[in-house]
PDB file of N, CA and C in Angstrom:
ATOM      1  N   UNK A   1       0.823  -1.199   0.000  1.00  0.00           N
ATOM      2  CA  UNK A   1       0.000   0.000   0.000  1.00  0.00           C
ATOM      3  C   UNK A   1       0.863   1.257   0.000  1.00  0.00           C
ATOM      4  N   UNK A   2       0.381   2.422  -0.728  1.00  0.00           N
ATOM      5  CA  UNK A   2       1.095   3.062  -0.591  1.00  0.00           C
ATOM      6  C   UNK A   2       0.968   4.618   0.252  1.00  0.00           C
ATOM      7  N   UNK A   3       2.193   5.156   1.058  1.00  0.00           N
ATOM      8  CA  UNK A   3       2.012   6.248   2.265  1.00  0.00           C
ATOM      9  C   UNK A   3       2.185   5.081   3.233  1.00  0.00           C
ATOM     10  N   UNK A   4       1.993   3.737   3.261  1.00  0.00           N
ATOM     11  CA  UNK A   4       2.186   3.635   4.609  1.00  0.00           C
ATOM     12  C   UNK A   4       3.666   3.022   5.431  1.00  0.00           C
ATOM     13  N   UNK A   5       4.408   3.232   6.571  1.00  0.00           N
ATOM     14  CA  UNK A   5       5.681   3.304   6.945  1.00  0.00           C
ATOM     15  C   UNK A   5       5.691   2.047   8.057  1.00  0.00           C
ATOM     16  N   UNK A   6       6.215   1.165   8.336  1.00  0.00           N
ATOM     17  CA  UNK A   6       6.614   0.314   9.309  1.00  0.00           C
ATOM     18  C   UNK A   6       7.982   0.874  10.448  1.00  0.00           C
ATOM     19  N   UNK A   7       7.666   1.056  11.245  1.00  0.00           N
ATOM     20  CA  UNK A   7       9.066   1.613  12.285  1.00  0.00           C
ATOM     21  C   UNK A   7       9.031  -0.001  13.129  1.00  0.00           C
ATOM     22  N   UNK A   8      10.192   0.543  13.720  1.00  0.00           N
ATOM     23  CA  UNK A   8      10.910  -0.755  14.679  1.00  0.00           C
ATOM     24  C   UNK A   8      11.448   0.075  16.040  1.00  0.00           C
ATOM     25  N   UNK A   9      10.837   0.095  17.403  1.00  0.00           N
ATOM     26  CA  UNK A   9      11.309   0.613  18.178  1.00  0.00           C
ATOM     27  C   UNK A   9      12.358   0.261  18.905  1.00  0.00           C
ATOM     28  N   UNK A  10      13.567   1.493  18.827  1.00  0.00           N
ATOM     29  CA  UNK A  10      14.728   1.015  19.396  1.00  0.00           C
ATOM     30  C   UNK A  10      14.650   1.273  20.860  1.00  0.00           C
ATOM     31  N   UNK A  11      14.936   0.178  21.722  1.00  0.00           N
ATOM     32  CA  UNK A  11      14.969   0.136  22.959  1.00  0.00           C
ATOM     33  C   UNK A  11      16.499   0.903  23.474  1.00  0.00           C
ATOM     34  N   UNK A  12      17.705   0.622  22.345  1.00  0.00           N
ATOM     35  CA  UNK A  12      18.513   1.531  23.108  1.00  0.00           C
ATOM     36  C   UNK A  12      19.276   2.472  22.551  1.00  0.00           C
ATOM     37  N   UNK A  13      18.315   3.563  21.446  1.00  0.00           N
ATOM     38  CA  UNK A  13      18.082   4.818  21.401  1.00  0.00           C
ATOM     39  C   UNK A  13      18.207   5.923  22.214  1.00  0.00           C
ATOM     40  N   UNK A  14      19.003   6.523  21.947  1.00  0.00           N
ATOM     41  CA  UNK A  14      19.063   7.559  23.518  1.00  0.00           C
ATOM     42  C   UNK A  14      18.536   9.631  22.799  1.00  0.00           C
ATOM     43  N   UNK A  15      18.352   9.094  21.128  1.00  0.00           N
ATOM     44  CA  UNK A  15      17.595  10.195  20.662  1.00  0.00           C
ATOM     45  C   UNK A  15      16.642   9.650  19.765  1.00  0.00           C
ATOM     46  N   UNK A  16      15.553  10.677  19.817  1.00  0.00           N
ATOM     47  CA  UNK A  16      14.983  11.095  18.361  1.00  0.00           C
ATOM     48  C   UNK A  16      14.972  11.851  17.448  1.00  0.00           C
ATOM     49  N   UNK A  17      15.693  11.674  15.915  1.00  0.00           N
ATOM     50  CA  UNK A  17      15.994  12.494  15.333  1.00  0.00           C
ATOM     51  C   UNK A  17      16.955  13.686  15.899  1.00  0.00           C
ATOM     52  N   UNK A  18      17.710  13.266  16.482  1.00  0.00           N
ATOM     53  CA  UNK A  18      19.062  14.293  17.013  1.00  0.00           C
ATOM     54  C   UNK A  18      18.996  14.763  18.269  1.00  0.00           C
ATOM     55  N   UNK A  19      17.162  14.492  18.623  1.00  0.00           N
ATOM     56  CA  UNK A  19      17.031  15.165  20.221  1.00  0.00           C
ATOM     57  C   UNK A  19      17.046  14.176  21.677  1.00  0.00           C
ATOM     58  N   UNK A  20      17.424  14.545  22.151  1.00  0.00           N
ATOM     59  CA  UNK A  20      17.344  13.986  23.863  1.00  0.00           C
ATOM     60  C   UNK A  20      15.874  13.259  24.246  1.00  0.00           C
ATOM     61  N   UNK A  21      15.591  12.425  24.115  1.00  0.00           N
ATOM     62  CA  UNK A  21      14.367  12.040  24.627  1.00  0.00           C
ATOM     63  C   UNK A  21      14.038  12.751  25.968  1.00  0.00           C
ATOM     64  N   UNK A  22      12.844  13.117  26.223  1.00  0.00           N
ATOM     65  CA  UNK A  22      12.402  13.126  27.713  1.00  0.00           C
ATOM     66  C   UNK A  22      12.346  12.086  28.496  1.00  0.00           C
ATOM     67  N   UNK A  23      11.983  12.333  29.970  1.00  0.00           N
ATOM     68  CA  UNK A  23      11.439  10.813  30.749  1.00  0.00           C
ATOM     69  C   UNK A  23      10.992  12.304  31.897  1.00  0.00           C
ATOM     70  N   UNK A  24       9.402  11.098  32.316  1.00  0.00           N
ATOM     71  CA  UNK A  24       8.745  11.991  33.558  1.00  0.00           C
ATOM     72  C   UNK A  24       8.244  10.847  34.050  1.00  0.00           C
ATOM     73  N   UNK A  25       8.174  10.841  35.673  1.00  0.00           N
ATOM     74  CA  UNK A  25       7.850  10.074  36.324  1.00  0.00           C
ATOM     75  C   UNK A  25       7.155  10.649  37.039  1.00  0.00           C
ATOM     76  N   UNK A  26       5.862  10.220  37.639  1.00  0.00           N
ATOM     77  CA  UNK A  26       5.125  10.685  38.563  1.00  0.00           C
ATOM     78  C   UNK A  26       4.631   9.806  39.490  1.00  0.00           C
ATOM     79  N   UNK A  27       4.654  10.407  40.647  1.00  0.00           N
ATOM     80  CA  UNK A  27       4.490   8.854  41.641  1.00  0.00           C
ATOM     81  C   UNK A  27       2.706   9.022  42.113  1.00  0.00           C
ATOM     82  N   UNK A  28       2.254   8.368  43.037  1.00  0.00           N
ATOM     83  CA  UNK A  28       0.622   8.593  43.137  1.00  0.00           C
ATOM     84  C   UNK A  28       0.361   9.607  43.887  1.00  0.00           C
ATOM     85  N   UNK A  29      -0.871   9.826  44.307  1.00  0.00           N
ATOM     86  CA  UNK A  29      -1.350  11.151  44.883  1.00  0.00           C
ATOM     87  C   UNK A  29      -1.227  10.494  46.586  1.00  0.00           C
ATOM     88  N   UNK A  30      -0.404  10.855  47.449  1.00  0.00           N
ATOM     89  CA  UNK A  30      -0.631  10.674  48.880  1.00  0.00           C
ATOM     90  C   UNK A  30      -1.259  11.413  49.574  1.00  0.00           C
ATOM     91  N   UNK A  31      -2.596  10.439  50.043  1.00  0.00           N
ATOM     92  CA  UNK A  31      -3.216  11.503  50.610  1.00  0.00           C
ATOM     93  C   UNK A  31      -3.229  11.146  52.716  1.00  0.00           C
ATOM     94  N   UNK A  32      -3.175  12.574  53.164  1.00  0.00           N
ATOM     95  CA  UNK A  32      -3.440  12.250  54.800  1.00  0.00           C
ATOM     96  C   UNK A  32      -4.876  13.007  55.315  1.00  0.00           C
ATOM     97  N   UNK A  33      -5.582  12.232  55.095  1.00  0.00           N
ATOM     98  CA  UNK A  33      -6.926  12.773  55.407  1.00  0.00           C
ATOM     99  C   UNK A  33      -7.558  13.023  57.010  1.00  0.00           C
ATOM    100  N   UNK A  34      -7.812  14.315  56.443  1.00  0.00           N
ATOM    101  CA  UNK A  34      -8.212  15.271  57.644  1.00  0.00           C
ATOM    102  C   UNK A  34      -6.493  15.426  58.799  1.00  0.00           C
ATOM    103  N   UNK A  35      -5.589  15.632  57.836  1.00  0.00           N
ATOM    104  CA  UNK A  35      -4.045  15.586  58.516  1.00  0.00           C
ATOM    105  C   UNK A  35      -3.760  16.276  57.921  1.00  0.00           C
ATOM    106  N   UNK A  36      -2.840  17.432  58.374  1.00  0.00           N
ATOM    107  CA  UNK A  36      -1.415  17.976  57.338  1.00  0.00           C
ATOM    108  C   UNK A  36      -0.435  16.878  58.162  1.00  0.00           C
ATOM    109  N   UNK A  37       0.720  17.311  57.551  1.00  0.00           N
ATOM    110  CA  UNK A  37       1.296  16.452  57.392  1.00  0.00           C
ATOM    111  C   UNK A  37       3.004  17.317  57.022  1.00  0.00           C
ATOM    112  N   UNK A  38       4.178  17.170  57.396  1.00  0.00           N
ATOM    113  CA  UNK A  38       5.237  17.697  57.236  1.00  0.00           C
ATOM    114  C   UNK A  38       6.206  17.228  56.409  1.00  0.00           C
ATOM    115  N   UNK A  39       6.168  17.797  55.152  1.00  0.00           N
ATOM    116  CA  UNK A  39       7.474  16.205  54.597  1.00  0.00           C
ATOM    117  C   UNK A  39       8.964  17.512  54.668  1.00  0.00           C
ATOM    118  N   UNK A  40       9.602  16.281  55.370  1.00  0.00           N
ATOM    119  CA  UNK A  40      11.046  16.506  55.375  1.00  0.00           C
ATOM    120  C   UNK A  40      12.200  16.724  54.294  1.00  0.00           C
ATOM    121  N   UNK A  41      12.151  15.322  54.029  1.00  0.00           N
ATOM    122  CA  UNK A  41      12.756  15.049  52.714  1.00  0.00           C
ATOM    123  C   UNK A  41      12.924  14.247  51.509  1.00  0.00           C
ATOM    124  N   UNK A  42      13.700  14.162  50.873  1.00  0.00           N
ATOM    125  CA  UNK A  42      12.984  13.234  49.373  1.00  0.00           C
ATOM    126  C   UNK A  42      14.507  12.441  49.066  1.00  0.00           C
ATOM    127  N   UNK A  43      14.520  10.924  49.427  1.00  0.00           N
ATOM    128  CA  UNK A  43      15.349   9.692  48.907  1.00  0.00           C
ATOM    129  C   UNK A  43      15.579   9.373  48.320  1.00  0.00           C
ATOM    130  N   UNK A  44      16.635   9.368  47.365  1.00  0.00           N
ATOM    131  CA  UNK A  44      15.995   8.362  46.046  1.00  0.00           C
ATOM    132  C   UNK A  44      17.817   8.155  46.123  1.00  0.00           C
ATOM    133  N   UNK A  45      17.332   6.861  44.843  1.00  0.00           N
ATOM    134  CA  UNK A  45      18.974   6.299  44.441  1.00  0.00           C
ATOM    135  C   UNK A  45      18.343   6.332  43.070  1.00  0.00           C
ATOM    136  N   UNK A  46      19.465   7.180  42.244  1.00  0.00           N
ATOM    137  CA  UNK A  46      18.974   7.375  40.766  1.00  0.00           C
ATOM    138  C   UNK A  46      20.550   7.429  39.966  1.00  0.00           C
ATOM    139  N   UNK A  47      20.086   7.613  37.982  1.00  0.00           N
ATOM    140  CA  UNK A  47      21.409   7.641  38.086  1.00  0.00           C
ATOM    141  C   UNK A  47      20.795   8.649  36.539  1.00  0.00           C
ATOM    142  N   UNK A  48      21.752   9.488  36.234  1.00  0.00           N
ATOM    143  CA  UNK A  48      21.474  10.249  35.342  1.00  0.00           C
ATOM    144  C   UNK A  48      21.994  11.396  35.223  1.00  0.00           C
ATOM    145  N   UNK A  49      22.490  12.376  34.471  1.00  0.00           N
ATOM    146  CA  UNK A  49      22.815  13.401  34.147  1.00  0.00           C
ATOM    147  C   UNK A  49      21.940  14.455  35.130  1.00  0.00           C
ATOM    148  N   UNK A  50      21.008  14.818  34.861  1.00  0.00           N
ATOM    149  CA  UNK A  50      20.012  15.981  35.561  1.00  0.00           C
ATOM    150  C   UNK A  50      19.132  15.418  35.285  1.00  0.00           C
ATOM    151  N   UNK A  51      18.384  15.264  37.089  1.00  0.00           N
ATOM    152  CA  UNK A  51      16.954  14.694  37.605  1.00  0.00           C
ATOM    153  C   UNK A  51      16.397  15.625  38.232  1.00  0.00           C
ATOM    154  N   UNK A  52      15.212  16.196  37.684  1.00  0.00           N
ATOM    155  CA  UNK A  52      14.607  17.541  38.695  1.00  0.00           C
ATOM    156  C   UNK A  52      13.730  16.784  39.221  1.00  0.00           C
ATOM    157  N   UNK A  53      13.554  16.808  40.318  1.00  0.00           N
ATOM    158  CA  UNK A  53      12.452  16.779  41.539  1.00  0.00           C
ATOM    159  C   UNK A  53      11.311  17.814  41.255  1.00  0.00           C
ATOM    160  N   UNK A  54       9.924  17.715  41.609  1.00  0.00           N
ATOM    161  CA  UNK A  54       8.842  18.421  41.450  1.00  0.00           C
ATOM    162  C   UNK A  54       8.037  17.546  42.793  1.00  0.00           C
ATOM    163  N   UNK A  55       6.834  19.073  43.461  1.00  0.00           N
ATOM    164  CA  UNK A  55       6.137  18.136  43.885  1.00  0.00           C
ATOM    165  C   UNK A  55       4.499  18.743  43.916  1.00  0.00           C
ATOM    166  N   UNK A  56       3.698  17.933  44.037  1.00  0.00           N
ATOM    167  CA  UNK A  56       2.275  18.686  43.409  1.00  0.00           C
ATOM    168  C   UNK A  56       1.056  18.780  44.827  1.00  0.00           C
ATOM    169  N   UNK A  57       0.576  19.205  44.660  1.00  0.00           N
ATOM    170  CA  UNK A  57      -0.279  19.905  46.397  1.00  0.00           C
ATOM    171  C   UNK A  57      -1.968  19.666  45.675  1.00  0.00           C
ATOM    172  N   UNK A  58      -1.763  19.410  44.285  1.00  0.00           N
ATOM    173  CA  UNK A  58      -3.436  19.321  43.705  1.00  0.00           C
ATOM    174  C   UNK A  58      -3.398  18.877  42.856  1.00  0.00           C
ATOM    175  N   UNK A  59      -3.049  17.403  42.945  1.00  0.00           N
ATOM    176  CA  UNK A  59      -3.264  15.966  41.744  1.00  0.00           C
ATOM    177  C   UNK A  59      -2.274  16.558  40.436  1.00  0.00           C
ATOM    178  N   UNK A  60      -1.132  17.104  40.475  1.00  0.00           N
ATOM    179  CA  UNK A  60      -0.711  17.228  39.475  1.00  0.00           C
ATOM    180  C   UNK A  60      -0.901  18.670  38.542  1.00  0.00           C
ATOM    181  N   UNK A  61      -2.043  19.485  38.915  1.00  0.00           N
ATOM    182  CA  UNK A  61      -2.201  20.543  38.341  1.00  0.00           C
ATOM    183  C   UNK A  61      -1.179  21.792  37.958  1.00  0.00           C
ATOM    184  N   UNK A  62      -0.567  22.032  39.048  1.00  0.00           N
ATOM    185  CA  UNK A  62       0.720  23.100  39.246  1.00  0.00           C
ATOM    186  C   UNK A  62       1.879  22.019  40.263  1.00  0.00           C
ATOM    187  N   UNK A  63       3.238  22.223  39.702  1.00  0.00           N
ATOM    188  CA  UNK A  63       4.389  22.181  40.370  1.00  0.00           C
ATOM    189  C   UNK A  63       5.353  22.973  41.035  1.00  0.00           C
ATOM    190  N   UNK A  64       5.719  22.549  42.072  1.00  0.00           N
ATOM    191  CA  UNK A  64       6.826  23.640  43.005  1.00  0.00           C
ATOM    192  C   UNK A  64       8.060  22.550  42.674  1.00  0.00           C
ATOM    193  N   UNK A  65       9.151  22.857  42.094  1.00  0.00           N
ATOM    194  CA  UNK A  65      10.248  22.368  42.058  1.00  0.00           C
ATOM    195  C   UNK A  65      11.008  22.233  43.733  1.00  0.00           C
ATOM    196  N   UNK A  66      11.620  21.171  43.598  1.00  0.00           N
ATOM    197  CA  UNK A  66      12.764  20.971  45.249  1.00  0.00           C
ATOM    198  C   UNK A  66      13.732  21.078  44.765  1.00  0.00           C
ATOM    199  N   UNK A  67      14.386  20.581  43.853  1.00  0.00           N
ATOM    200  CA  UNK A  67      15.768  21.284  43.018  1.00  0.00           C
ATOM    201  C   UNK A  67      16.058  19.870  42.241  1.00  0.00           C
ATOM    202  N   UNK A  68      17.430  19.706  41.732  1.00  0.00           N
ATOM    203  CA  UNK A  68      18.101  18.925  40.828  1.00  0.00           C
ATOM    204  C   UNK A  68      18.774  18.003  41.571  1.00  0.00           C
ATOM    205  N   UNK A  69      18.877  17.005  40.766  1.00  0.00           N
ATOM    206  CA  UNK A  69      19.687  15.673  41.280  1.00  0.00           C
ATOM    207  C   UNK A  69      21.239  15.784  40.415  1.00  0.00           C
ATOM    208  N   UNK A  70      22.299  15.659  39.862  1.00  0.00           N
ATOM    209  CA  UNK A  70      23.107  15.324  39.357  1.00  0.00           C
ATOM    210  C   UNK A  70      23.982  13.635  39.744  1.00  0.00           C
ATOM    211  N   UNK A  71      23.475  12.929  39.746  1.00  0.00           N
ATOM    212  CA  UNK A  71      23.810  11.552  40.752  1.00  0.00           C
ATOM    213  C   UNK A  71      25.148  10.733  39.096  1.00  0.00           C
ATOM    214  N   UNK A  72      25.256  10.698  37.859  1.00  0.00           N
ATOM    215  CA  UNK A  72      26.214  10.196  37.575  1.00  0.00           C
ATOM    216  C   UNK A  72      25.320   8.996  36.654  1.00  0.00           C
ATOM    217  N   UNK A  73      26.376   8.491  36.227  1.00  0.00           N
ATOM    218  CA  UNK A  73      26.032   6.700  35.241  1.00  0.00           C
ATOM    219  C   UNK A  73      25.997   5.939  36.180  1.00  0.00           C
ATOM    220  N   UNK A  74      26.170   5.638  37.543  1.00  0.00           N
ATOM    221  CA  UNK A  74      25.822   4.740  38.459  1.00  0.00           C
ATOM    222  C   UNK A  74      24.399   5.035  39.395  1.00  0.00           C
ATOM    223  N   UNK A  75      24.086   4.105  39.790  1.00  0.00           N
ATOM    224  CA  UNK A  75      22.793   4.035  40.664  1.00  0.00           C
ATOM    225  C   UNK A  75      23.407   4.801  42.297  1.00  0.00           C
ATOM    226  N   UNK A  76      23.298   6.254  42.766  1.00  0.00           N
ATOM    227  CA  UNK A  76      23.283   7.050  43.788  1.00  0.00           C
ATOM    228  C   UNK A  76      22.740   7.199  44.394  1.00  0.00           C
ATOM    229  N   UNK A  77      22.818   7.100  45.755  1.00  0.00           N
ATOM    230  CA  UNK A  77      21.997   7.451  46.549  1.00  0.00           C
ATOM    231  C   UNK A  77      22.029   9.187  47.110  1.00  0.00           C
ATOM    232  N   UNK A  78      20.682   9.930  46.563  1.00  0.00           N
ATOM    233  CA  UNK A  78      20.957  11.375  46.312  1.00  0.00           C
ATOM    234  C   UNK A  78      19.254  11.715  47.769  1.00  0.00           C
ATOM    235  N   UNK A  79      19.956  12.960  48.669  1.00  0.00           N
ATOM    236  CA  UNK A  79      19.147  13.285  49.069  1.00  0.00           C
ATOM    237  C   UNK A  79      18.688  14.773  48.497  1.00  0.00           C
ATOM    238  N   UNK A  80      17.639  15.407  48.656  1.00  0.00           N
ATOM    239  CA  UNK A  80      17.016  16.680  49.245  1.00  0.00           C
ATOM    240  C   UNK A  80      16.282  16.919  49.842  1.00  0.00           C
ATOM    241  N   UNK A  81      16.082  18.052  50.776  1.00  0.00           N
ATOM    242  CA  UNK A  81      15.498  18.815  51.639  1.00  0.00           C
ATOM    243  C   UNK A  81      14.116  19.476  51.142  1.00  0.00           C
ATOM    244  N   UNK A  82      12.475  19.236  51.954  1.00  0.00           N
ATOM    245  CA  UNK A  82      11.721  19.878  51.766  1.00  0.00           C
ATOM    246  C   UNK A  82      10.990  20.581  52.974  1.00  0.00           C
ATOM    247  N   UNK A  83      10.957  21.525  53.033  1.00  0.00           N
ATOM    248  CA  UNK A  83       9.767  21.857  54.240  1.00  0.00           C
ATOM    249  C   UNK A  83       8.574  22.260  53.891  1.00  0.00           C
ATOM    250  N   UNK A  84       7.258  21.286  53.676  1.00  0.00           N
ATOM    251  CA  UNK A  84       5.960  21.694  53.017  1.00  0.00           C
ATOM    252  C   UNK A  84       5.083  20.773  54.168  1.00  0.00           C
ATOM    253  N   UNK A  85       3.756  21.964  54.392  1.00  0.00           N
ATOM    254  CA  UNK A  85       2.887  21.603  55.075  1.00  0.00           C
ATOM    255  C   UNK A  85       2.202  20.824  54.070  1.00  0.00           C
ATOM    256  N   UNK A  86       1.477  19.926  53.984  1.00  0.00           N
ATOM    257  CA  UNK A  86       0.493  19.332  52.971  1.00  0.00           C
ATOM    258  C   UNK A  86      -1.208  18.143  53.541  1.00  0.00           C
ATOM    259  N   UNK A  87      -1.584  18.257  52.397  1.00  0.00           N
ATOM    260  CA  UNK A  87      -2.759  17.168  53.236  1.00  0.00           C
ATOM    261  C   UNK A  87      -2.446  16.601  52.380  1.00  0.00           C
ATOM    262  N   UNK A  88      -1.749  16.416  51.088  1.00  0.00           N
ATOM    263  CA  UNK A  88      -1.501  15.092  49.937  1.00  0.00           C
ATOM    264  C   UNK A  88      -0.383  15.905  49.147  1.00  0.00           C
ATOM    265  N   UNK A  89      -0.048  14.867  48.271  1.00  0.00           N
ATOM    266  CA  UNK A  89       1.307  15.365  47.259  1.00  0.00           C
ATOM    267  C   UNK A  89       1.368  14.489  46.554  1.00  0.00           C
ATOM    268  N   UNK A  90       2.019  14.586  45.574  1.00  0.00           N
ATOM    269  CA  UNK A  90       2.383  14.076  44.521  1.00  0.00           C
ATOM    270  C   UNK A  90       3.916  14.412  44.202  1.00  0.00           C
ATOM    271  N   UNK A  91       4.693  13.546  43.847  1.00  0.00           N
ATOM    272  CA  UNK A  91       6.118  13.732  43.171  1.00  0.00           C
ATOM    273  C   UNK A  91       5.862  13.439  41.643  1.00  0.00           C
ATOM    274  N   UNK A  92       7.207  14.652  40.769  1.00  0.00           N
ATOM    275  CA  UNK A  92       7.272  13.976  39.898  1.00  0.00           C
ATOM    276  C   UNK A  92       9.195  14.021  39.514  1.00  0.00           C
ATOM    277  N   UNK A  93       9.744  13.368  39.127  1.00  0.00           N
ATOM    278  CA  UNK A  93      11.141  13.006  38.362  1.00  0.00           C
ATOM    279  C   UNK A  93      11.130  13.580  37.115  1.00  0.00           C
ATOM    280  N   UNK A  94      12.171  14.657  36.377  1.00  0.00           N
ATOM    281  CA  UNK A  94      11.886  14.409  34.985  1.00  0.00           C
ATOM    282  C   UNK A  94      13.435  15.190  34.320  1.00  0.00           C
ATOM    283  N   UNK A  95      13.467  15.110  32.980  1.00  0.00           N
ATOM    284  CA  UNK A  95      14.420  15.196  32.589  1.00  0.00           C
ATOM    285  C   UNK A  95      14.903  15.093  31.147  1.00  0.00           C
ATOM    286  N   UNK A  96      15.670  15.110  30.600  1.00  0.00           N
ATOM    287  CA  UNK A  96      15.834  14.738  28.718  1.00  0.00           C
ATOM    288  C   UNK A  96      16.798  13.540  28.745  1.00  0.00           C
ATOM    289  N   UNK A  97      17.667  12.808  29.420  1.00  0.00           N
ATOM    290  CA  UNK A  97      18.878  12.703  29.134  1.00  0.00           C
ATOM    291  C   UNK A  97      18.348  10.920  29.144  1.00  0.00           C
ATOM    292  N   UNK A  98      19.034  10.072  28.346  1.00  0.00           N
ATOM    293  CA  UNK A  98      18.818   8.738  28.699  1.00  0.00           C
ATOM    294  C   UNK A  98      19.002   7.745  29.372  1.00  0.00           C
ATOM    295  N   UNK A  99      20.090   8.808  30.036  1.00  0.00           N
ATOM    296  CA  UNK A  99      20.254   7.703  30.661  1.00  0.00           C
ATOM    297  C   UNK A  99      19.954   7.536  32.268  1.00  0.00           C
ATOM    298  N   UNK A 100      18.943   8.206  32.732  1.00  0.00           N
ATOM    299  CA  UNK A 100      17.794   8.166  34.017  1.00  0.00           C
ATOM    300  C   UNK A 100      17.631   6.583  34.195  1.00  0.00           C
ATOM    301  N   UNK A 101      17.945   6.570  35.421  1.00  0.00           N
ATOM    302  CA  UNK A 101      17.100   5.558  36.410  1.00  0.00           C
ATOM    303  C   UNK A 101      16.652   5.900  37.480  1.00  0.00           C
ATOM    304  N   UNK A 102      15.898   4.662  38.223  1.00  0.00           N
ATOM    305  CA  UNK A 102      15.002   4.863  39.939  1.00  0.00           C
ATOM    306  C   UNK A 102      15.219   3.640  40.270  1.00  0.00           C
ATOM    307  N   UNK A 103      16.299   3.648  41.421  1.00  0.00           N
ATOM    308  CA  UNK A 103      16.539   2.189  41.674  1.00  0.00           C
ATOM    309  C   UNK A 103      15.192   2.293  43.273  1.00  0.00           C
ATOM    310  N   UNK A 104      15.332   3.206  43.904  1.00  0.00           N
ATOM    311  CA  UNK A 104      14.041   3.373  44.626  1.00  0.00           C
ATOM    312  C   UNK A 104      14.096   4.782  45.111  1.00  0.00           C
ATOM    313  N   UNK A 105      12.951   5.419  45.769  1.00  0.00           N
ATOM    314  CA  UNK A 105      12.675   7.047  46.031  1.00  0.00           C
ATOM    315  C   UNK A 105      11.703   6.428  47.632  1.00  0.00           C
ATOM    316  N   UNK A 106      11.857   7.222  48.591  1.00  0.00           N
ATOM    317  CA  UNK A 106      10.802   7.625  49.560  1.00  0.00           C
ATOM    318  C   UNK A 106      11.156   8.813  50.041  1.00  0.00           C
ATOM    319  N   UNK A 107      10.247   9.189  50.782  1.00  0.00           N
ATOM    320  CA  UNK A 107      10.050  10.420  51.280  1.00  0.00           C
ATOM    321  C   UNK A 107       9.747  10.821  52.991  1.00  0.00           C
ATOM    322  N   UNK A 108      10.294  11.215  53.626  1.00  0.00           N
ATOM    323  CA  UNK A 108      10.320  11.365  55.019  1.00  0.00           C
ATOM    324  C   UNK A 108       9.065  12.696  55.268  1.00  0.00           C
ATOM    325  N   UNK A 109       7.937  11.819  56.646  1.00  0.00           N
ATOM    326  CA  UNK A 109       6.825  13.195  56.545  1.00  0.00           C
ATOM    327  C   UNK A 109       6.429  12.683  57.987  1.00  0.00           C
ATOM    328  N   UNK A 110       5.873  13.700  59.025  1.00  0.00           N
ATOM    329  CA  UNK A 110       5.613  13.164  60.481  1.00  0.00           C
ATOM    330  C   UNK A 110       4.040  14.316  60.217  1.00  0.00           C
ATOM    331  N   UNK A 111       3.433  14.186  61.157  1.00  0.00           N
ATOM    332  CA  UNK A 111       2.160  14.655  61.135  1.00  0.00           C
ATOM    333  C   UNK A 111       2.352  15.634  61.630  1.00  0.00           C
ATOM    334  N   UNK A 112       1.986  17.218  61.395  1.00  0.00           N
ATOM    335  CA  UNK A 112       2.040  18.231  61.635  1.00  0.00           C
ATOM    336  C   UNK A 112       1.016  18.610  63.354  1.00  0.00           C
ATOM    337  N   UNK A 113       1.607  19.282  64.142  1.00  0.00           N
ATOM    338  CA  UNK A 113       1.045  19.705  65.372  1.00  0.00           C
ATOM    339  C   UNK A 113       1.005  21.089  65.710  1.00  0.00           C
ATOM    340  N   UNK A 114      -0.095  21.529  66.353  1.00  0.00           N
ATOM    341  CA  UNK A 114      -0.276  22.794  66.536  1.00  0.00           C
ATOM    342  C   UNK A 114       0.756  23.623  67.657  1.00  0.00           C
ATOM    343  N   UNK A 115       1.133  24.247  68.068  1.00  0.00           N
ATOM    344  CA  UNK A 115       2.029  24.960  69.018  1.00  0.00           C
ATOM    345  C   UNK A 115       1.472  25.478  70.433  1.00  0.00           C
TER     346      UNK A 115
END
């Protein structure tokens, strides 16, 4: 037939057409109901050129950045620092470069108290 194209996806492609692929990760919505909630900080062992951290306060709608990872071609164990009151959140990971991983991420949070 003719116009039509067959592709073959390369699994270890690290562009398209000359550009950097993206990668975004988003983790689920945590929610602490009828709680705020304090998160501390954010864990992860990753490995990649530049990993920005994001984190979301309303299912994803708007992001507040926590900053950048720079962790390397090996799997790192990289911390940062957050101080956010929240009743839920969302993380997201993201980046162009290919060579991103998540060997695992958690997040440190104690229940917020009045004074």
């Amino acid at each position: 037939p003719v116009g039509l194209n067959a592709f073959k996806y390369d699994f270890l492609q690290s562009q398209d057409n000359g550009s950097n692929i993206a990668f975004e990760v988003q983790t689920k919505d945590f929610l602490f109901e009828n709680e705020l909630h304090r998160i501390d900080r954010f864990v992860a062992s990753l490995k990649g050129t530049t990993v920005t951290l994001d984190y979301s306060t309303d299912r994803g709608s708007s992001w507040t950045s926590i900053g950048t990872y720079s962790p390397g071609a090996a799997f790192t164990r990289s911390l940062l620092f957050l101080q956010a009151v929240v009743s839920q959140v969302r993380f997201r990971l993201s980046g162009t470069l290919s060579s991103f991983g998540v060997e695992y991420f958690k997040f440190y949070h104690r229940k917020e108290t009045a004074n």
